[in-house]
Protein backbone atom coordinates (compact mmCIF):
# COMPACT_ATOMS: atom_id res chain seq x y z
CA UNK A 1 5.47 -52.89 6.81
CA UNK A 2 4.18 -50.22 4.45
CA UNK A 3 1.35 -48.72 7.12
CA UNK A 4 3.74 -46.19 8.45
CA UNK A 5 4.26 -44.92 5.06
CA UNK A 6 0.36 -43.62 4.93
CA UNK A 7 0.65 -41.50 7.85
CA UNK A 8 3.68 -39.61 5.76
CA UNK A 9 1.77 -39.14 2.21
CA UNK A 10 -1.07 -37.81 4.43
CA UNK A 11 1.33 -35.04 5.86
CA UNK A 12 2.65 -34.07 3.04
CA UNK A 13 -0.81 -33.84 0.96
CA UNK A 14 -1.74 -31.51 4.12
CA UNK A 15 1.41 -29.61 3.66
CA UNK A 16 0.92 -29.21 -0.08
CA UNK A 17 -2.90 -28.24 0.61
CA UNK A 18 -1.31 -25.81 3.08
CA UNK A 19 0.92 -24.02 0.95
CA UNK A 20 -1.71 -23.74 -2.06
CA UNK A 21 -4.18 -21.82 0.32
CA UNK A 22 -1.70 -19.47 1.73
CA UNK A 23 -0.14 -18.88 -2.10
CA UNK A 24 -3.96 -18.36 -2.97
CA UNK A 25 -4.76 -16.14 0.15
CA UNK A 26 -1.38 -14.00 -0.75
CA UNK A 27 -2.70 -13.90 -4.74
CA UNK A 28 -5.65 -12.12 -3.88
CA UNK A 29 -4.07 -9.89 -1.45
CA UNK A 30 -1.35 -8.71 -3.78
CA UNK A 31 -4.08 -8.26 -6.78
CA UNK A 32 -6.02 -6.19 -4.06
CA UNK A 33 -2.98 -3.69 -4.01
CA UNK A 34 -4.11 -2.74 -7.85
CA UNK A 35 -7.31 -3.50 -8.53
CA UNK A 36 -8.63 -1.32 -5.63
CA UNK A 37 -6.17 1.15 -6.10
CA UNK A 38 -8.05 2.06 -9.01
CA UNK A 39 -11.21 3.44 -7.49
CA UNK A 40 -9.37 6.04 -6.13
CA UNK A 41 -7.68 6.91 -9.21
CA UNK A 42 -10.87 6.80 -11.39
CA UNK A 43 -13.04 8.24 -8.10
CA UNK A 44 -11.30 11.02 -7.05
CA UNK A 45 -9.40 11.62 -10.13
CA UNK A 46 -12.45 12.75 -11.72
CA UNK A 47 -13.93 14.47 -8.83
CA UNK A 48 -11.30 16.40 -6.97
CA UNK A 49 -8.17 16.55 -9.59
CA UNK A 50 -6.15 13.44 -7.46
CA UNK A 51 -3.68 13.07 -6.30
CA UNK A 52 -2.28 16.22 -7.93
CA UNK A 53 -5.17 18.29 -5.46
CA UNK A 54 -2.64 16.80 -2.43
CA UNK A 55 -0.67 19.82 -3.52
CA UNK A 56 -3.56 22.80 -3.69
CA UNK A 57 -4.22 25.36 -0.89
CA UNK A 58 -6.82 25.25 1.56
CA UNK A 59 -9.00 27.72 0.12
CA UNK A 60 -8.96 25.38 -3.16
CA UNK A 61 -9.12 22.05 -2.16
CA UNK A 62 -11.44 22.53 1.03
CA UNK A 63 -14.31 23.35 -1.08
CA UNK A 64 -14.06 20.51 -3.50
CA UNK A 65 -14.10 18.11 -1.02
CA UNK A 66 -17.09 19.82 0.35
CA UNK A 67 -18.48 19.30 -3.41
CA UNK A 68 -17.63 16.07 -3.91
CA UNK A 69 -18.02 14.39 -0.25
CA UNK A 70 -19.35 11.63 -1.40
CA UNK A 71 -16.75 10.87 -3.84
CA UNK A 72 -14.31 11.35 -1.40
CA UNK A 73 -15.65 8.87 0.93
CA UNK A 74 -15.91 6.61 -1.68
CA UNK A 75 -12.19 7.39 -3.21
CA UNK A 76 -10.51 7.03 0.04
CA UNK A 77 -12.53 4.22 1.46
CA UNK A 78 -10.90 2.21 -1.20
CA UNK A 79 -7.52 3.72 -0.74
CA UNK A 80 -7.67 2.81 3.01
CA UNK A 81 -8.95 -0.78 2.49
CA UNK A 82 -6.03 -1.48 0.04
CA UNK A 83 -3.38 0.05 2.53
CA UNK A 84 -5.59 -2.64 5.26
CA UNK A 85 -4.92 -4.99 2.56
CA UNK A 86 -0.85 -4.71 2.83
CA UNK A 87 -0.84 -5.87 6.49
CA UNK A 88 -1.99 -9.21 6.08
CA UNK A 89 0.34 -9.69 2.81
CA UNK A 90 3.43 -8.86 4.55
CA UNK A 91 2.20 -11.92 6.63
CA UNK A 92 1.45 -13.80 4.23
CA UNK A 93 4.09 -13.39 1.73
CA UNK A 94 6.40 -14.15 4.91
CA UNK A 95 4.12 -17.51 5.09
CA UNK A 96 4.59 -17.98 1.06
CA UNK A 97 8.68 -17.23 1.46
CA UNK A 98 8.65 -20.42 4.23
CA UNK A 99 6.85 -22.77 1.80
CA UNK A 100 9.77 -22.24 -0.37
CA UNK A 101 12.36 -22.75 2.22
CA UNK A 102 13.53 -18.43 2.38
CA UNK A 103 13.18 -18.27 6.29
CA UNK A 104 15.35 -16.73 8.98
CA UNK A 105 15.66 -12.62 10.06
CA UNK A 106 15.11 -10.67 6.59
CA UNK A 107 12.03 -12.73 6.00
CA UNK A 108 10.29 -11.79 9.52
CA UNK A 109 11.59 -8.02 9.08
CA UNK A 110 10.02 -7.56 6.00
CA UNK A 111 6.84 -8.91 7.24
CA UNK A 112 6.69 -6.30 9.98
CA UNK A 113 7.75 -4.20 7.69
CA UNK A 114 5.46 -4.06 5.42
CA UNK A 115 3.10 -4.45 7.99
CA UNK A 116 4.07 -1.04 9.41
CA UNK A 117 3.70 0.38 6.24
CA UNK A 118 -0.03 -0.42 5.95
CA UNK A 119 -0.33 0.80 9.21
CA UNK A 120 1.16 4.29 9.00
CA UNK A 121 -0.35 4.54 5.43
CA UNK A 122 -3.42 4.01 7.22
CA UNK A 123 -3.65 6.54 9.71
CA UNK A 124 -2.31 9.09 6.74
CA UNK A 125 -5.59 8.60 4.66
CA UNK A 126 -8.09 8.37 7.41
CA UNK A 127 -7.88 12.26 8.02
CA UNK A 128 -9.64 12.35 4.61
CA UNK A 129 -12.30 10.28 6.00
CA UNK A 130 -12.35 11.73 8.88
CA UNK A 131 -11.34 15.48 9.92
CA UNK A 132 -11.02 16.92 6.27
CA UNK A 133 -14.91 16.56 4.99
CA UNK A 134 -15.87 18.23 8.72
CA UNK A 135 -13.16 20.93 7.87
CA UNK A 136 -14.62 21.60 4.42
CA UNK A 137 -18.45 21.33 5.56
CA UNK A 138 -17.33 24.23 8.06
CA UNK A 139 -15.25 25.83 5.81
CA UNK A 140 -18.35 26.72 3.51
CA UNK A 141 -20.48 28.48 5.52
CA UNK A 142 -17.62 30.47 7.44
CA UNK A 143 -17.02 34.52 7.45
CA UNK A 144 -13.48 35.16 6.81
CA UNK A 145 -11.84 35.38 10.80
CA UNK A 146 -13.09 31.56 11.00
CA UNK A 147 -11.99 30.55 7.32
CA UNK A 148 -8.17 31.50 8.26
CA UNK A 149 -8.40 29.26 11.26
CA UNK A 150 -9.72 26.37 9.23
CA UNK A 151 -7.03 26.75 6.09
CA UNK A 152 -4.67 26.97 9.10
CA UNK A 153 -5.89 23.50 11.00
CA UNK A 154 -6.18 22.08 7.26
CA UNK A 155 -2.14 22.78 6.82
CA UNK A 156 -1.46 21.56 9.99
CA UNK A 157 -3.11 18.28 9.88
CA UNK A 158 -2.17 17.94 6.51
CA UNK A 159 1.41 18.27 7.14
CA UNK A 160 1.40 16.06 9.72
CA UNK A 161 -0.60 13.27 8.25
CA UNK A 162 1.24 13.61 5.23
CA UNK A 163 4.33 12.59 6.44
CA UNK A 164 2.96 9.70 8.67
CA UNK A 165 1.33 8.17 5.69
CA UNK A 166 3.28 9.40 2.44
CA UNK A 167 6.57 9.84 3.72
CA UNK A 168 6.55 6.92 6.40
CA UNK A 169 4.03 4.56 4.62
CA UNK A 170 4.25 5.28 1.16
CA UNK A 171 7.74 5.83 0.34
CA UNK A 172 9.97 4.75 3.36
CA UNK A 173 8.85 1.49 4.60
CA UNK A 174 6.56 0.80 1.75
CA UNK A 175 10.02 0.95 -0.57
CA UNK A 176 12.02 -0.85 2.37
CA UNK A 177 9.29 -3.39 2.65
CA UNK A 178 9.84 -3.98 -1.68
CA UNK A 179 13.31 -4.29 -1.31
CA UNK A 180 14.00 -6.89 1.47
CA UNK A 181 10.81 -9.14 -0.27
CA UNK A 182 12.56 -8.76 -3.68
CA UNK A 183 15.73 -10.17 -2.25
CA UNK A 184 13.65 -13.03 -0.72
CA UNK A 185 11.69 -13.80 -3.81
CA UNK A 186 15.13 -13.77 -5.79
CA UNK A 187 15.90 -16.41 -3.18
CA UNK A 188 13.18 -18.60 -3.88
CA UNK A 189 13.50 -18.71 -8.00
CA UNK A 190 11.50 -15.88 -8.79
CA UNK A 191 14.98 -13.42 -10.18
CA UNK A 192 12.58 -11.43 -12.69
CA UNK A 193 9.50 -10.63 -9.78
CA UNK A 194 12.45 -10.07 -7.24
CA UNK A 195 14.62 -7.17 -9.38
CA UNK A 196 11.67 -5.56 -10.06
CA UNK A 197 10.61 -5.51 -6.43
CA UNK A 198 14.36 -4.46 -5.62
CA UNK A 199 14.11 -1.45 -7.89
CA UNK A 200 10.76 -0.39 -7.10
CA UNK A 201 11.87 -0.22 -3.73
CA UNK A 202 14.79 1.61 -4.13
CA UNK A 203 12.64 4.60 -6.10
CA UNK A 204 10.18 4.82 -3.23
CA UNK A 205 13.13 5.23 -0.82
CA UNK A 206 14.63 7.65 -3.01
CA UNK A 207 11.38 9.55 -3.10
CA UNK A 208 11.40 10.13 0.70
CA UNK A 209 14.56 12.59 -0.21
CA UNK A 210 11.85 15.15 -1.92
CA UNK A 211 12.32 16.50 1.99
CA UNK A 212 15.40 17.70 0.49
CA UNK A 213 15.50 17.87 -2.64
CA UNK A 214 12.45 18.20 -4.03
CA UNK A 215 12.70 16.85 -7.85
CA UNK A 216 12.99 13.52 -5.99
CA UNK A 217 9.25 13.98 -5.77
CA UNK A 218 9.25 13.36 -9.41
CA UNK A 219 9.92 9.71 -8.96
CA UNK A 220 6.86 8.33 -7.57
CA UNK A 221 4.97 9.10 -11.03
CA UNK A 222 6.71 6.42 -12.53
CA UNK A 223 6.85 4.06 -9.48
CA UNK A 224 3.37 4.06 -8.57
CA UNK A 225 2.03 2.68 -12.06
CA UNK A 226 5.18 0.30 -12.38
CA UNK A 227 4.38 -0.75 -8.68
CA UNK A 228 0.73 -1.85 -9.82
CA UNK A 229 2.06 -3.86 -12.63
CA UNK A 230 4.41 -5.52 -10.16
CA UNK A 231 1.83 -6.31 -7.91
CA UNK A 232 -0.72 -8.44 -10.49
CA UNK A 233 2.77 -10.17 -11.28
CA UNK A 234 3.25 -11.11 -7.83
CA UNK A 235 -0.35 -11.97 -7.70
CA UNK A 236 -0.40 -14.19 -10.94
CA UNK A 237 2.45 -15.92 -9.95
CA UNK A 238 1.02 -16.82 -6.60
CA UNK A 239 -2.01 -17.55 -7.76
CA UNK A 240 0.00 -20.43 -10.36
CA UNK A 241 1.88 -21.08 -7.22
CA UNK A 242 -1.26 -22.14 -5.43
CA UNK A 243 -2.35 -24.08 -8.55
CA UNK A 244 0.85 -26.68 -8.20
């Protein structure tokens, strides 16, 4: 009479051993979103004045990137692996939510979400891979005609690609991404990680409005170091999570 009972505790140790790996899997992910976004702070901090060089003209910032390629390559490698990194957390913090019984349409919106934001964040920083060192390299050895062409491509690109990846990735869905999961993790127990996500989200949202009003701008310095304490929160307590 007790046989069919085995087949159950087998389940649910499979479950269990289920939910620890994805809580582990999301951990790492989420600790990703800080620890790498610190080689591009130390990286091209040192070499190229970032993120404040975002800002400088063409004729100032093409020819430190031409100075510093390597750097930059290195810099923004990192910075595109760690916006990589956010796709497969939105899935997997949508994974986490399930193991803790927060399921239904908020849950799978978030997770595309903040999958979108990695994506658009993506293709914002893979000009600097990409198009900016060749614009710089050129930009060196050009007589003046050809240098006004290349500070004029540089805005153009720049503009555009800025607003795909800081205004779209960064800010927009990045800070609707933080909002919806904080709700969801205030859901499943976790109030303190869930405000904070809540409010983080809300200043990245209200950054986007530096389109407008520009002092809005001023904003993201204090989100983007608050946002990397939040994420080795999220990250420890999934990890403990994963421990259970």
């Amino acid at each position: 009479m007790s046989s069919p009972a085995v087949p159950d505790l087998a389940s649910q140790g499979d479950a269990a051993a289920s939910s620890q790996k994805i809580a582990r899997a999301a951990a790492v992910l989420a600790a990703l979103q800080t620890v790498l976004f610190l080689v591009p702070m130390a990286v091209l901090g040192q070499a190229i004045g970032w993120p404040a060089s975002l800002r400088l003209p063409a004729t100032e910032i093409l020819p430190l990137i031409a100075g510093q390629a390597n750097a930059v390559l290195i810099g923004y490698g990192a910075y595109l692996t760690v916006s990589l990194a956010l796709i497969p957390l939105a899935f997997a913090m949508r994974a986490w939510l399930a193991t803790r019984g927060v399921v239904g349409w908020h849950s799978d919106a978030a997770a595309f979400i903040g999958a979108g934001a990695g994506l658009f964040k993506t293709l914002g920083i893979v000009r600097w891979l990409s198009v900016m060192p060749m614009l710089a390299a050129e930009y060196i050895s050009a007589d003046q005609p050809a240098r006004q062409v290349i500070e004029l491509s540089y805005r153009t690109i720049n503009a555009y690609a800025g607003a795909v990846g800081e205004l779209l990735g960064v800010q927009l869905l990045s800070g609707i991404w933080l909002v919806v999961v904080g709700f969801a993790l205030r859901q499943a127990e976790k109030s303190w990680l869930g405000l904070g996500g809540i409010v983080l989200g809300a200043m990245f949202v209200a950054t986007a409005l530096r389109v407008a009003f520009p002092v809005a701008a001023l904003i993201q310095s204090a989100a983007v170091p608050l946002a990397l304490v939040w994420f080795i929160g999220l990250a420890v307590m999934l990890w403990r999570d994963g421990r259970i």
